[in-house]
C-alpha atoms as a PDB file:
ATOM      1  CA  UNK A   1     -81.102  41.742 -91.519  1.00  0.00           C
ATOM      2  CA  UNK A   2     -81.833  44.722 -93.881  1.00  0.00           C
ATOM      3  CA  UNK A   3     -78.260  46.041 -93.871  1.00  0.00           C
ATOM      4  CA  UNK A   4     -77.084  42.180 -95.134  1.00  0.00           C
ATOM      5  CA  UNK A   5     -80.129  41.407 -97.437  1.00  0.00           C
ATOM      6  CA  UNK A   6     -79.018  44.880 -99.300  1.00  0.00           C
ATOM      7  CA  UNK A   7     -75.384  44.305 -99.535  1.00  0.00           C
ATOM      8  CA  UNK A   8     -76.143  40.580-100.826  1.00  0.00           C
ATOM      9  CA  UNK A   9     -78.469  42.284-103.329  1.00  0.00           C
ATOM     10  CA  UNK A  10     -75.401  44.722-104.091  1.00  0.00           C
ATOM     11  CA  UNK A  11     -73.265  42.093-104.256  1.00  0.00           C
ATOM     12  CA  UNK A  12     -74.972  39.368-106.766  1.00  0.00           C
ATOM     13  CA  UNK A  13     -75.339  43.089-108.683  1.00  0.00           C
ATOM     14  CA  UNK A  14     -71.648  43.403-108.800  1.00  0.00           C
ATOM     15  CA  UNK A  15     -71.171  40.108-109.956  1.00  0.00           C
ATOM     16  CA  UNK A  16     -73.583  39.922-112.334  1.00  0.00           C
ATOM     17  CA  UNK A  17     -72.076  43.053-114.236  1.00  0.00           C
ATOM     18  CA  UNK A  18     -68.318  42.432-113.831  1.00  0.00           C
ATOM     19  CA  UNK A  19     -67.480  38.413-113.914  1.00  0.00           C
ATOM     20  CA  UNK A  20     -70.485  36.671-115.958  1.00  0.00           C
ATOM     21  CA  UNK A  21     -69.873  35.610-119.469  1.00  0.00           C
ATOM     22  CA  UNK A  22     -72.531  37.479-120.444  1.00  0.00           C
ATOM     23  CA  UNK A  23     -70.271  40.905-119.844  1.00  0.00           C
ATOM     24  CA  UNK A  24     -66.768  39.161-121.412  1.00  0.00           C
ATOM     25  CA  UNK A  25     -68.643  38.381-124.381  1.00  0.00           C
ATOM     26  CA  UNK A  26     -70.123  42.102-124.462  1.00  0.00           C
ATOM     27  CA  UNK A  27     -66.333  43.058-124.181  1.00  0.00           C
ATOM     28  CA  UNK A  28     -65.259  40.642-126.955  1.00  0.00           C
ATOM     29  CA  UNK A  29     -68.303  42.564-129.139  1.00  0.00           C
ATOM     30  CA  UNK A  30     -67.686  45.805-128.516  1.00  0.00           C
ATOM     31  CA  UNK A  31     -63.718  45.357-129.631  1.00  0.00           C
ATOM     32  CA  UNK A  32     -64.659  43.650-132.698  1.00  0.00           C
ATOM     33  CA  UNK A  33     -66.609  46.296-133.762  1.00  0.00           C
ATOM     34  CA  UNK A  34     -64.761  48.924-133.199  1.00  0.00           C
ATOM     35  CA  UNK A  35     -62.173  47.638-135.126  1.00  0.00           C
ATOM     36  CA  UNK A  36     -64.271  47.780-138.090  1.00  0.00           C
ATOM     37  CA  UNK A  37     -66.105  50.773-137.087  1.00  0.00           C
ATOM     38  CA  UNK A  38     -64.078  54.022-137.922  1.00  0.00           C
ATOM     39  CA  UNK A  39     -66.125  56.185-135.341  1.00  0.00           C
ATOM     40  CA  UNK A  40     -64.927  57.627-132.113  1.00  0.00           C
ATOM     41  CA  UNK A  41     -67.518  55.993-129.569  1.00  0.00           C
ATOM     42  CA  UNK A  42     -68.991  52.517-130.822  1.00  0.00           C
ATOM     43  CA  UNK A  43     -72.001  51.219-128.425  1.00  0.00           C
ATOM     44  CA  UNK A  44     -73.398  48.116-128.018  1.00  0.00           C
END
């Protein structure tokens, strides 16, 4: 029960960071700005 509560913890995690809008959007963001920005290394 530990073993498959932590890899559905891991797992949600994985999700959350690579498929939600929330990180496409973040994506879209970051390549906007460093079009404009003329800077090596643009965060967000």
């Amino acid at each position: 029960p530990e073993y498959a509560a932590k890899l559905g913890a891991n797992g949600r995690e994985h999700i959350r960071n690579n498929f939600l809008i929330t990180r496409h959007i973040k994506d879209y963001l970051l390549l906007f700005i460093s079009l404009f920005y003329d800077g090596d290394v643009v965060y967000l």
